[in-house]
Protein backbone atom coordinates (compact mmCIF):
# COMPACT_ATOMS: atom_id res chain seq x y z
CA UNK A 1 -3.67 -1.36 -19.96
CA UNK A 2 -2.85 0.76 -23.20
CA UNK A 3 -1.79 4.17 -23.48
CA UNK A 4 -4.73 6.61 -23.99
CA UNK A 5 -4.51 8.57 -27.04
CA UNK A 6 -5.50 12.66 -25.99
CA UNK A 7 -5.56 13.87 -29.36
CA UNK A 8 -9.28 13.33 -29.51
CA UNK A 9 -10.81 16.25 -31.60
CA UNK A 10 -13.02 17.63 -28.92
CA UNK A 11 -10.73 20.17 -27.46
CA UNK A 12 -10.99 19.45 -23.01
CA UNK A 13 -8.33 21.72 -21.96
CA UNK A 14 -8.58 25.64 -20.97
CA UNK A 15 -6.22 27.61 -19.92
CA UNK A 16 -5.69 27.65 -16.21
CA UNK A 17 -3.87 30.34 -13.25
CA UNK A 18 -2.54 28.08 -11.29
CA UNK A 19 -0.98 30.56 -9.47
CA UNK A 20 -3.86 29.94 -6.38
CA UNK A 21 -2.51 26.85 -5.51
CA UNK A 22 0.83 28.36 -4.10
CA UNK A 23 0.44 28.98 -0.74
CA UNK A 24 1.26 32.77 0.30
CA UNK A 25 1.09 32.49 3.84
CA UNK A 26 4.83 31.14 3.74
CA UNK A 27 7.94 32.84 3.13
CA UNK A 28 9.36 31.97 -0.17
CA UNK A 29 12.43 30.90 1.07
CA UNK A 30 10.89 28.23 3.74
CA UNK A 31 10.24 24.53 2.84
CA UNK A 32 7.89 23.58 0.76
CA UNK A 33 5.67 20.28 0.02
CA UNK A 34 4.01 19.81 -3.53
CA UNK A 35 0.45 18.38 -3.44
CA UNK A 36 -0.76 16.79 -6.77
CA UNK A 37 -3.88 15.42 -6.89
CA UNK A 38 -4.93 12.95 -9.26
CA UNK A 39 -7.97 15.57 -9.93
CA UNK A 40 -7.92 19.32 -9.81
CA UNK A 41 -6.61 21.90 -7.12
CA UNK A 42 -6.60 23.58 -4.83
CA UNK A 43 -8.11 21.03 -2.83
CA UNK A 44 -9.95 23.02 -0.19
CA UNK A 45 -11.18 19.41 1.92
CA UNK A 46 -7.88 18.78 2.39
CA UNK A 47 -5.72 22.00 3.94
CA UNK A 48 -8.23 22.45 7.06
CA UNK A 49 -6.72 18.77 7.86
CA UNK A 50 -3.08 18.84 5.75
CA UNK A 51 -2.07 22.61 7.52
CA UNK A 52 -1.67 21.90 11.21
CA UNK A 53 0.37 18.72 10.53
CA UNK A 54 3.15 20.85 8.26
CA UNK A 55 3.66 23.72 10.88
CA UNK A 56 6.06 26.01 8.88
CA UNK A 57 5.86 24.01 5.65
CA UNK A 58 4.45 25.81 2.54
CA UNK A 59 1.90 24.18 0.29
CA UNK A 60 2.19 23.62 -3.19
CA UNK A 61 -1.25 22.49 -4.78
CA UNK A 62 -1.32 21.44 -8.16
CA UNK A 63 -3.65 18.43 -9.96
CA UNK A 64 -3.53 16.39 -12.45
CA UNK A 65 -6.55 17.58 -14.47
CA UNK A 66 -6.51 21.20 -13.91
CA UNK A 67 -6.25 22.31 -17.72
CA UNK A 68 -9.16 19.60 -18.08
CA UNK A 69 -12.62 21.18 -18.90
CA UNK A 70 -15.84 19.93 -16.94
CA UNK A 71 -18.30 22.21 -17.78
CA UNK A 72 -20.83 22.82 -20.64
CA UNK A 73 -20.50 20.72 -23.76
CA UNK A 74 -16.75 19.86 -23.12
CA UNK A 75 -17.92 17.62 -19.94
CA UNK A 76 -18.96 14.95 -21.47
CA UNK A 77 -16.56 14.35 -23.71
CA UNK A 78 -13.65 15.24 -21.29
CA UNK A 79 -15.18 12.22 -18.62
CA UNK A 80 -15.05 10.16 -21.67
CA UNK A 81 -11.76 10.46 -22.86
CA UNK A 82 -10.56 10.01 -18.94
CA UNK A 83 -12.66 7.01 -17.92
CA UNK A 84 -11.02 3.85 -16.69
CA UNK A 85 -11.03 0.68 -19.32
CA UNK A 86 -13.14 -1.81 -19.62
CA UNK A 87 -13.06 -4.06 -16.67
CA UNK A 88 -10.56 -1.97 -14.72
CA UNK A 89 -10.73 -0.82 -11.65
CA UNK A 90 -11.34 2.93 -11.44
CA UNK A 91 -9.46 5.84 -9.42
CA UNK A 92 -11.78 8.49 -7.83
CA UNK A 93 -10.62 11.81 -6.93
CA UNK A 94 -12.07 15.76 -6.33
CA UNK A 95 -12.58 18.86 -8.79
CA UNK A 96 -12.35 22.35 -8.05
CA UNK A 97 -16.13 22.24 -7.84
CA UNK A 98 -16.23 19.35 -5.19
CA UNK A 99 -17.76 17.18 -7.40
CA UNK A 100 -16.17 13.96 -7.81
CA UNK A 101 -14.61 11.99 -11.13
CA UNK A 102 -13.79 8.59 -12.49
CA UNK A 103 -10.30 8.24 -13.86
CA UNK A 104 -8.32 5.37 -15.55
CA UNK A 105 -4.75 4.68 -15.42
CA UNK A 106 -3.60 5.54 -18.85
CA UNK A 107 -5.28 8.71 -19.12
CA UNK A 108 -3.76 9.92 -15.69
CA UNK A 109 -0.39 9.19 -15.53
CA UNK A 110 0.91 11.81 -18.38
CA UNK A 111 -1.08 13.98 -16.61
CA UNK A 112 0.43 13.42 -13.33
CA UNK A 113 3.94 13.68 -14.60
CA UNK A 114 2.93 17.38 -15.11
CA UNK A 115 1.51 18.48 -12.39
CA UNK A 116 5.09 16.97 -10.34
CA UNK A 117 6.87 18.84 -12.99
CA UNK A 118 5.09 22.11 -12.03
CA UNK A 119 5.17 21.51 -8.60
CA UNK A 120 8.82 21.14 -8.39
CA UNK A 121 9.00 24.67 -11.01
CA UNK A 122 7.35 26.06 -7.87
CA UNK A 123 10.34 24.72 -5.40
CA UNK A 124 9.05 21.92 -4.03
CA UNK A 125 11.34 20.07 -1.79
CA UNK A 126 9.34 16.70 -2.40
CA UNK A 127 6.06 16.01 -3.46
CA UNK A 128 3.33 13.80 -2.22
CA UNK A 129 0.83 12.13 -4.86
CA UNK A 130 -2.16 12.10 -3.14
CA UNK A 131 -3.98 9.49 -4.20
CA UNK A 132 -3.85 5.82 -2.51
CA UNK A 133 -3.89 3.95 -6.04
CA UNK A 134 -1.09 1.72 -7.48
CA UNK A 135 1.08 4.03 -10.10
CA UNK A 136 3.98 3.31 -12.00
CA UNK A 137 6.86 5.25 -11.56
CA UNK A 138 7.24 9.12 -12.34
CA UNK A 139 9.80 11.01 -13.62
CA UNK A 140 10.73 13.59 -10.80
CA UNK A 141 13.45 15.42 -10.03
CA UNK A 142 13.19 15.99 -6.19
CA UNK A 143 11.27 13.16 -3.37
CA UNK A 144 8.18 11.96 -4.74
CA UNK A 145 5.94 10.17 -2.74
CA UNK A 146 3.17 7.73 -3.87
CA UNK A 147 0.37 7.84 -0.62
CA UNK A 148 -0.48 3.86 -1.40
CA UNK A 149 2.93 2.75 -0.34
CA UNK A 150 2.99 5.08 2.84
CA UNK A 151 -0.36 4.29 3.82
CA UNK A 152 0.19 0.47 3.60
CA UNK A 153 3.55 0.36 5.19
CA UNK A 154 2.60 2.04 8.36
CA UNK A 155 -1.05 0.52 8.80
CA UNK A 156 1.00 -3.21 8.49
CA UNK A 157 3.21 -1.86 11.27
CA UNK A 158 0.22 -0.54 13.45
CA UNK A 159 -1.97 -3.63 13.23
CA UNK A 160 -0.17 -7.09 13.43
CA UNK A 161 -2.07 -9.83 12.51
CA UNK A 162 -5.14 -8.24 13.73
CA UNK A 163 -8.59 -8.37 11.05
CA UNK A 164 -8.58 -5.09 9.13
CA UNK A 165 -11.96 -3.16 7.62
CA UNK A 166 -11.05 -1.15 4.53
CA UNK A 167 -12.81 1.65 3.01
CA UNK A 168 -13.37 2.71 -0.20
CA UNK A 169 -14.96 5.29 -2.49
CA UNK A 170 -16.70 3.21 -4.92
CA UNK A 171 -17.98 -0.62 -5.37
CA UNK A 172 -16.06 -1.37 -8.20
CA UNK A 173 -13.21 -0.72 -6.80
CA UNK A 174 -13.49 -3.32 -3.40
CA UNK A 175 -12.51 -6.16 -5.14
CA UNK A 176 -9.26 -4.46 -5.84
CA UNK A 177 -8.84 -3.11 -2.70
CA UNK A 178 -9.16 -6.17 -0.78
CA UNK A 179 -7.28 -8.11 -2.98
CA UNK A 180 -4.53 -5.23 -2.45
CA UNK A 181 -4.55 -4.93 1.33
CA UNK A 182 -5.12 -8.83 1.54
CA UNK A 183 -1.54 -9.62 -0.24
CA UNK A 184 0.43 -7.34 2.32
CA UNK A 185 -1.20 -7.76 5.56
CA UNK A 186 -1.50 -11.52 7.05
CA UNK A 187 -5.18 -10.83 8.81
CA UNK A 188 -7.98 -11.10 7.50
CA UNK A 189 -9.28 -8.13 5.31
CA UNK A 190 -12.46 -7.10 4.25
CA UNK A 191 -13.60 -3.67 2.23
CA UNK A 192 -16.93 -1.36 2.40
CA UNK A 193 -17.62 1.04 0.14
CA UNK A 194 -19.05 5.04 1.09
CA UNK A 195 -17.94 8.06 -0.96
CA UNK A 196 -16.51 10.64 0.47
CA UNK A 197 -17.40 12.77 -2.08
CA UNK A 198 -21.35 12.07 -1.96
CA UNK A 199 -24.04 14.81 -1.25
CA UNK A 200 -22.48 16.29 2.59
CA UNK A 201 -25.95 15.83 3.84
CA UNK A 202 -25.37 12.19 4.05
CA UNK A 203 -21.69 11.39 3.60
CA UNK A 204 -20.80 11.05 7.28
CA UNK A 205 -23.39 9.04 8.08
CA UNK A 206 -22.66 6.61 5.09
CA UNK A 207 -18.83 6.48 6.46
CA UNK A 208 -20.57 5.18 9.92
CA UNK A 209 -22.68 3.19 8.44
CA UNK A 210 -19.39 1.21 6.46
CA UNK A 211 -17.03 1.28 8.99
CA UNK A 212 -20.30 0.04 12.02
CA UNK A 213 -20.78 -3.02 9.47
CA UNK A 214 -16.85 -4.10 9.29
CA UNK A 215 -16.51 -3.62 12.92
CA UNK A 216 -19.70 -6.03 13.40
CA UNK A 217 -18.00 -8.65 11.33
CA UNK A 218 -14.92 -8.55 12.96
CA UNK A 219 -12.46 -6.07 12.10
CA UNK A 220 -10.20 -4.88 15.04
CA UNK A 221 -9.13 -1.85 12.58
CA UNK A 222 -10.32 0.29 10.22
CA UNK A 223 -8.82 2.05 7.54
CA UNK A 224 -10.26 4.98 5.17
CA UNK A 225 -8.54 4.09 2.13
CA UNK A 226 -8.84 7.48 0.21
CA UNK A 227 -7.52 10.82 0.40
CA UNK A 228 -10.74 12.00 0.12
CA UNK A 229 -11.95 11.15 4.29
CA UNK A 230 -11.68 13.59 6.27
CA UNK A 231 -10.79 13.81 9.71
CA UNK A 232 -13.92 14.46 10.67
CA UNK A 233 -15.26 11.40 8.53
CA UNK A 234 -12.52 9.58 10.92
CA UNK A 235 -14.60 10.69 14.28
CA UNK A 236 -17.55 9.99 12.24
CA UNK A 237 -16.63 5.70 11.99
CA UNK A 238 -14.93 6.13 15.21
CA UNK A 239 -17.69 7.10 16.96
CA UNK A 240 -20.06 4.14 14.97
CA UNK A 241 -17.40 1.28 15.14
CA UNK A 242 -15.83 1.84 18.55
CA UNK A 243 -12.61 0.88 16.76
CA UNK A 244 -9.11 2.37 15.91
CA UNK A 245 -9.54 4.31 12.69
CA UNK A 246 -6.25 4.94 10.72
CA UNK A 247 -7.22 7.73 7.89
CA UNK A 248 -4.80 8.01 5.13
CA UNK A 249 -4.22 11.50 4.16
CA UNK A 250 -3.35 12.33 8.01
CA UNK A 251 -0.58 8.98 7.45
CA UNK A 252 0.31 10.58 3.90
CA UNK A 253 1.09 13.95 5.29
CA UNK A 254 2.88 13.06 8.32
CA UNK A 255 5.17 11.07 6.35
CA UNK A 256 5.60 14.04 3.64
CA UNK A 257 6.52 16.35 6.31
CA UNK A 258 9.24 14.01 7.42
CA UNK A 259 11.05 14.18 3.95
CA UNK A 260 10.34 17.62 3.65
CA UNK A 261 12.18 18.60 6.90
CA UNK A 262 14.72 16.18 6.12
CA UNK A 263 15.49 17.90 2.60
CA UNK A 264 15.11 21.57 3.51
């Protein structure tokens, strides 16, 4: 991996109000958990799910490519300029439009270490990075927590040596994921792919359909490996797999609201 240089000539940024990611329903003075998304906020798929698990707790949404343009002639050249390398496996993740992007590594990170640094301006008690990828460390003044490391920890503690189905958002990104999964858990593991942020006519049933195949070839558990299911993608492979379905942003959160209560 090499650092990304973003001093291309096409100019991908715009000016941005970020002030709708700050959740007004809470009191200034309460807690508050930062949200940064690898892509842009406010994330609206992921309050309805995040909200009832932080009872009292106020949201702080910002993203990694908010100032990033993705419309008209600046589109192109702003996917460009964030696309994973050659050969690497790509991170997925949400715009404000609900349309989904590719991202690599080098591109992201100085990105990421902004949208902390904002979230933290806006008196976050920790942060959560909500993405399950593999990042190198951030500078951050307050908690920050990478989802990958929470997610992993407590499905390993939940599962035993019991065969585990993983899903992901995109095929070229299985290979890494199993290879991943299969160097912390002892079972066996093996990945599907659906995208969670495909057309919403058919996204639940392509979560069924990936999580009914790893159950038929053996996998005691499931796990939807992106912040991007939903819970009611989770009752969607439930329902196909007859299996215990761990979803990661519920696992993500919970554990965010722990450190959040524990640093207010």
């Amino acid at each position: 991996m090499h650092a990304v240089d973003t001093t291309e000539a096409v100019d991908t940024t715009e000016t941005v109000d970020t002030t709708e990611s700050v959740d007004r329903d809470h009191p200034a003075g309460g807690p508050a958990l930062g949200l940064v998304t690898i892509g842009q906020a406010p994330r609206a798929d992921l309050r309805p799910d995040a909200e009832p698990l932080l009872p009292g707790v106020r949201l702080v949404e910002h993203g990694a490519l908010d100032a990033d343009r993705f419309d008209g002639d600046a589109e192109a050249a702003t996917r460009r300029l964030l696309a994973p390398e050659h050969g690497e496996a790509p991170l997925v993740s949400r715009l404000r439009d609900g349309r989904s992007v590719l991202l690599g590594h080098g591109a992201i990170v100085p990105r990421i270490a902004d949208a902390v640094a904002r979230a933290e301006r806006d008196g976050a008690a920790a942060t959560l990075l909500l993405c399950t990828g593999r990042f190198p460390a951030v500078r951050a003044g307050r908690p920050l927590l990478f989802a990958e490391p929470l997610v992993q920890q407590a499905v390993a503690a939940a599962v035993g040596t019991d065969p585990v189905g993983i899903v992901c958002p995109h095929p070229d990104q299985a290979e890494d994921v199993s290879r991943r999964w299969a160097e912390l858990l002892p079972g066996r593991v093996e990945a599907a792919v659906a995208d969670p942020y495909g057309p919403a006519e058919r996204v639940l049933d392509d979560v069924a359909a990936a999580a009914r195949g790893l159950a038929e070839r053996g996998s005691s558990w499931l796990v939807l490996d992106c912040i991007g299911y939903t819970e009611r993608m989770r009752t969607a492979a439930l329902r196909a797999a007859g299996r215990p379905v761990l979803l990661a942003r519920a696992i993500a959160v919970r554990m965010a609201a722990e450190v959040v209560a524990a640093s207010a």
